[in-house]
Protein backbone atom coordinates (compact mmCIF):
# COMPACT_ATOMS: atom_id res chain seq x y z
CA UNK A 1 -99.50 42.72 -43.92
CA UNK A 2 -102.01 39.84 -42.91
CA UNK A 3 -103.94 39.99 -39.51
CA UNK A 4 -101.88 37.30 -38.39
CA UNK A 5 -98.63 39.45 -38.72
CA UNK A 6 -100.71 42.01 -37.27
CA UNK A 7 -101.70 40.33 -34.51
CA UNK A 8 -97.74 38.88 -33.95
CA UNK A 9 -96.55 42.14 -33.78
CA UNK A 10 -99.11 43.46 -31.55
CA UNK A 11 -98.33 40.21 -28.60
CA UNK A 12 -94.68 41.17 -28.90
CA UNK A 13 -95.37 45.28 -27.93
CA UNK A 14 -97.82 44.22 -25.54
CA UNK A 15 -95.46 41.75 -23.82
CA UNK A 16 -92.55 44.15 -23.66
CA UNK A 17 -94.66 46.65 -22.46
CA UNK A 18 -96.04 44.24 -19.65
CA UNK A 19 -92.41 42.93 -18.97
CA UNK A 20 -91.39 47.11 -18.63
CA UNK A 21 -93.94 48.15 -16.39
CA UNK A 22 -93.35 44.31 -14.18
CA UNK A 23 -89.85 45.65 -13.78
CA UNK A 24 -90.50 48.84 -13.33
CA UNK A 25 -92.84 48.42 -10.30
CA UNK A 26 -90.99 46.13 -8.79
CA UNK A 27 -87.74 47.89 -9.04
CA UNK A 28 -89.52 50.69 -7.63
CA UNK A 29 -91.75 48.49 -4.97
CA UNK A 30 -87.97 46.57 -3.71
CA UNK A 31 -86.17 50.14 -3.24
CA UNK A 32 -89.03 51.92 -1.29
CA UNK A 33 -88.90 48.44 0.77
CA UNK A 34 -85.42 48.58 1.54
CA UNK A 35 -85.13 52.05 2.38
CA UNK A 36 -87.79 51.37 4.83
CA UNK A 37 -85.71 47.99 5.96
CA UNK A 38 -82.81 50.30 6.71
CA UNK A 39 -84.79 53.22 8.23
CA UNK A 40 -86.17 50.69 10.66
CA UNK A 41 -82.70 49.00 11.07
CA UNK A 42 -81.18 52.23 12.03
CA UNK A 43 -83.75 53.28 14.40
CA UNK A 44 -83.62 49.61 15.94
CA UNK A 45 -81.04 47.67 15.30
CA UNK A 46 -82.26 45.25 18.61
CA UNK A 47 -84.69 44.05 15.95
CA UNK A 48 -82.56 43.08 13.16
CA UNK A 49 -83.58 39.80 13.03
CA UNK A 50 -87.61 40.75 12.54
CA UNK A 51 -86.62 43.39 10.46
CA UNK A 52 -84.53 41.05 8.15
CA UNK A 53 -86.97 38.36 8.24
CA UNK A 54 -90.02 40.72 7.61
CA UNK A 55 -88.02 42.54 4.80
CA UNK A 56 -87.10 39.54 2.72
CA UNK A 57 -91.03 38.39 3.29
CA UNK A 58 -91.78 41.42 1.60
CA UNK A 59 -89.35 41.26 -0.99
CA UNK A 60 -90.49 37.92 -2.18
CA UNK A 61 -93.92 39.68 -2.49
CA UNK A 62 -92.76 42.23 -4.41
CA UNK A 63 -90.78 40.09 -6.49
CA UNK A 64 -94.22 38.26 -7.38
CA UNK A 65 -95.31 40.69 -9.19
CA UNK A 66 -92.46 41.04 -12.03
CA UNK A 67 -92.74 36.99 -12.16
CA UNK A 68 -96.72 37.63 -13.06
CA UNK A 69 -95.65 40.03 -15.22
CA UNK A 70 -93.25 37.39 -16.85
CA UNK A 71 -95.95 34.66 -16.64
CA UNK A 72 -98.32 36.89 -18.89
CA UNK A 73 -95.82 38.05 -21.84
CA UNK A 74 -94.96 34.54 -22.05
CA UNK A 75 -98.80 33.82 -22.43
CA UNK A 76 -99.20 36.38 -25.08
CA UNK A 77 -96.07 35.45 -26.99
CA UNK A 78 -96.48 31.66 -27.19
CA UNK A 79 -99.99 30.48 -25.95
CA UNK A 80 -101.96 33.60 -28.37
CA UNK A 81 -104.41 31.42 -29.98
CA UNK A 82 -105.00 34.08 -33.12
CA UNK A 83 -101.20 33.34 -34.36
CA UNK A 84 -101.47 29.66 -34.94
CA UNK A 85 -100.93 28.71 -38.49
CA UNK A 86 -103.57 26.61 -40.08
């Protein structure tokens, strides 16, 4: 094995890793979310529409996370400077 094959395989674990613990948290961040969403909901439903409005606010935040998640494996896979052939 070279230390460029090396290297390759070590960006791909490291970007599934990153990609499982992205999804992970935010799987886990957008449940605890809507559980509160519906908690609230059920204990005011008068305020659905600030509920709703705050909940998908929050969502998107959460959400931001897996897409930094995807932002970095995609770094490591294609922009990893120590793979380049030459």
């Amino acid at each position: 094995m070279t230390d460029q094959t090396i290297i390759a395989v070590a960006s791909i674990a490291t970007a599934g890793f990153t990609m499982v613990l992205g999804a992970m948290g935010a799987a886990s961040g957008e449940s605890r979310v809507a559980t509160a969403a519906m908690d609230a909901l059920a204990r005011q439903p008068d305020e659905a529409s600030s509920i709703t409005r705050t909940l998908f606010v929050s969502l998107a935040m959460v959400e931001s996370t897996a897409i930094f998640c995807l932002v970095i494996a995609l770094i490591v896979l294609f922009a990893n400077p120590f793979t380049a052939k030459g």
